[in-house]
C-alpha atoms as a PDB file:
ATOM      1  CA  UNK A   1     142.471 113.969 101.759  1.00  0.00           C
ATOM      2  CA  UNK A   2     141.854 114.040 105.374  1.00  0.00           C
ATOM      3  CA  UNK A   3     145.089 114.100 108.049  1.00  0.00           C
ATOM      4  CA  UNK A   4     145.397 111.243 110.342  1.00  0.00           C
ATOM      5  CA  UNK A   5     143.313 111.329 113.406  1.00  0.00           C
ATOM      6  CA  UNK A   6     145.650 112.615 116.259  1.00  0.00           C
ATOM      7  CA  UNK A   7     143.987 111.872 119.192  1.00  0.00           C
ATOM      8  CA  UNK A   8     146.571 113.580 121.723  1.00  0.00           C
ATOM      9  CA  UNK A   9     145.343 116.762 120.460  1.00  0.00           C
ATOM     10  CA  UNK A  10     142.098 116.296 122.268  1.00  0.00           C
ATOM     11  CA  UNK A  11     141.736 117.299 125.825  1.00  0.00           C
ATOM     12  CA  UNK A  12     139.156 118.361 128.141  1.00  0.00           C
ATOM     13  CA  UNK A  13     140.302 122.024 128.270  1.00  0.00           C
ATOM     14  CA  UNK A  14     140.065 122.220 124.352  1.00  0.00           C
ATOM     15  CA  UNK A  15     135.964 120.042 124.574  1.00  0.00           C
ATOM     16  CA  UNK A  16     135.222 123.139 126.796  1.00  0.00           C
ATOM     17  CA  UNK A  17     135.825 125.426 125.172  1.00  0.00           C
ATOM     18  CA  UNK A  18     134.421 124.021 121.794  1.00  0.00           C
ATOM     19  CA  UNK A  19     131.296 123.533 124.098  1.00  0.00           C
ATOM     20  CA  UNK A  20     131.110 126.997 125.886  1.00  0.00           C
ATOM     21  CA  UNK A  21     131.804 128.595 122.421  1.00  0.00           C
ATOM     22  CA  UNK A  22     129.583 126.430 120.257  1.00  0.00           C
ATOM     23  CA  UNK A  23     126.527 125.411 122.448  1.00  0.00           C
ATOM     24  CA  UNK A  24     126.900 127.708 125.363  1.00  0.00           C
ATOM     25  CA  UNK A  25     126.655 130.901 124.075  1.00  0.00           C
ATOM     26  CA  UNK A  26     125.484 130.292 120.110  1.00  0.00           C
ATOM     27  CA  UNK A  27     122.630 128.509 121.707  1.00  0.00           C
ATOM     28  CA  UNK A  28     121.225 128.966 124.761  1.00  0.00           C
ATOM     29  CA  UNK A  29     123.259 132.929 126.114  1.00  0.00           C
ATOM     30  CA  UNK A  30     123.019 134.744 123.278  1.00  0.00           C
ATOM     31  CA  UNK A  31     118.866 134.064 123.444  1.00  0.00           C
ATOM     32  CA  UNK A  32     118.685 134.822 126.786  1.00  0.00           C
ATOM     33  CA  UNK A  33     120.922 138.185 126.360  1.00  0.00           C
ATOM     34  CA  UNK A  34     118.536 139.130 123.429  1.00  0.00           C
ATOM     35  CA  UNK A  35     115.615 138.735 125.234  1.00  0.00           C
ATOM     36  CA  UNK A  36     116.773 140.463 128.108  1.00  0.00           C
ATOM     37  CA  UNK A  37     117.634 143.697 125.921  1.00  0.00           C
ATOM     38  CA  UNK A  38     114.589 143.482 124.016  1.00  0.00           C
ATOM     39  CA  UNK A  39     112.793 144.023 127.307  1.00  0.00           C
ATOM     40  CA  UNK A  40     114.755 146.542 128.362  1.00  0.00           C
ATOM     41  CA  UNK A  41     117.033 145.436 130.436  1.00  0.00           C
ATOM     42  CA  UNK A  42     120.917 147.602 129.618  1.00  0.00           C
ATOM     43  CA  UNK A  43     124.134 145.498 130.791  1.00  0.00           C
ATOM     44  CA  UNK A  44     125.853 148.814 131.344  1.00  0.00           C
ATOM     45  CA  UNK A  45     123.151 149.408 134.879  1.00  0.00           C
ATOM     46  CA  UNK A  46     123.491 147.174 138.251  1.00  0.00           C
ATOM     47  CA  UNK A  47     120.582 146.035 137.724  1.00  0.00           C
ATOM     48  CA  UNK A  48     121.342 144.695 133.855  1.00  0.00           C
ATOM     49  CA  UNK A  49     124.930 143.556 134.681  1.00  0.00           C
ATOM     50  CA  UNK A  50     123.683 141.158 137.846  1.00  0.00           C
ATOM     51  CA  UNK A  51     121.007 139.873 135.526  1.00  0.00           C
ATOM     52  CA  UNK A  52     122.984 139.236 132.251  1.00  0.00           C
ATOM     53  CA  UNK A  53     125.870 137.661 134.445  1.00  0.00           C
ATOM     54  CA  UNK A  54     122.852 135.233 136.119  1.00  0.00           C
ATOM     55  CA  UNK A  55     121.608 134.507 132.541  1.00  0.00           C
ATOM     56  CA  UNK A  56     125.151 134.188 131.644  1.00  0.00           C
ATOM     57  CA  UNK A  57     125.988 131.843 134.372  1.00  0.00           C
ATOM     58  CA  UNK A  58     123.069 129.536 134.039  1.00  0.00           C
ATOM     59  CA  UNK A  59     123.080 129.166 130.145  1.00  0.00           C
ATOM     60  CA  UNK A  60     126.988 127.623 130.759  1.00  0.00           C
ATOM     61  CA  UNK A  61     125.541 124.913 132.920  1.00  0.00           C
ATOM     62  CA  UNK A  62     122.583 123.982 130.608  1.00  0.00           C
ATOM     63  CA  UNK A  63     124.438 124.443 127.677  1.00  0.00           C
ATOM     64  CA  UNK A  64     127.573 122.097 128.926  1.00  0.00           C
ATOM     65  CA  UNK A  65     125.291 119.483 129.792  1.00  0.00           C
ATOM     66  CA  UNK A  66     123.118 119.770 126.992  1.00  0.00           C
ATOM     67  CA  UNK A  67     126.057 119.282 124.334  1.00  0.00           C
ATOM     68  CA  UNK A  68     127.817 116.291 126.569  1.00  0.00           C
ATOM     69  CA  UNK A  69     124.560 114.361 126.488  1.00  0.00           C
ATOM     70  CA  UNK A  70     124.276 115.029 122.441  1.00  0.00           C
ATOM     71  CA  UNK A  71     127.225 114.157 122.164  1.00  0.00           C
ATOM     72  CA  UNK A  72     127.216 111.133 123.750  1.00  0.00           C
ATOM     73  CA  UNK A  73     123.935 110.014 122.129  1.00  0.00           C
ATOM     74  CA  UNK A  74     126.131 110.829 118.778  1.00  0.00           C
ATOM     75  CA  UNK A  75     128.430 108.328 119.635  1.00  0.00           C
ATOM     76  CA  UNK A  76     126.476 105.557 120.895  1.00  0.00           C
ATOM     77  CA  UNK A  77     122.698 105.644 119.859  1.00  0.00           C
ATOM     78  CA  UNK A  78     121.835 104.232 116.535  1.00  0.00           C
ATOM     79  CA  UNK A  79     121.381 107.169 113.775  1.00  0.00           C
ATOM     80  CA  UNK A  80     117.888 105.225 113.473  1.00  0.00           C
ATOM     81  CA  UNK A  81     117.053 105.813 116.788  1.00  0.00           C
ATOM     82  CA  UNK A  82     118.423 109.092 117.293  1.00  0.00           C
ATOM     83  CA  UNK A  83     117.412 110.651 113.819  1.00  0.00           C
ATOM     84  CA  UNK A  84     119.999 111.889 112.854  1.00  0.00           C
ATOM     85  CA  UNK A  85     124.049 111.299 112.377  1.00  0.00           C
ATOM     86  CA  UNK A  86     126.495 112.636 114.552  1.00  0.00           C
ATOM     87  CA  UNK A  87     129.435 114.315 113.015  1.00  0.00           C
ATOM     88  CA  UNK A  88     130.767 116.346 115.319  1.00  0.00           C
END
């Protein structure tokens, strides 16, 4: 059996960091880090650390607005439209 839903747990600070941890780096950093080392780049140089913090810093923008705009398609497009069910 599920608990009740207790909406005052939900705030913006918590959806962030759901979203920076879930979508942010799972899906959009942690590619761009990998591909960065496999061509050689080493976050331990200048040149690595300014590039990994660029990759770092774009992937949070893309991948914050990527998961508010699935997220709101979960909510309000129709699963036969969409393709799929939202559950998260």
């Amino acid at each position: 059996t599920r608990a009740p839903l207790d909406l005052t747990r939900f705030t913006l600070d918590r959806y962030q960091g759901c979203v920076r941890y879930k979508t942010c780096y799972y899906s959009f950093y942690l590619s761009c880090a990998l591909a960065l080392t496999y061509c050689g780049y080493d976050p331990e140089t200048d040149e690595g650390k300014a590039l990994f913090k660029k990759a770092e810093d774009v992937c949070m923008i893309l991948g914050e607005y990527f998961q508010i705009q699935d997220d709101v398609l979960d909510a309000f497009a129709p699963p036969e439209v969409l393709g799929k069910i939202g559950t998260d």
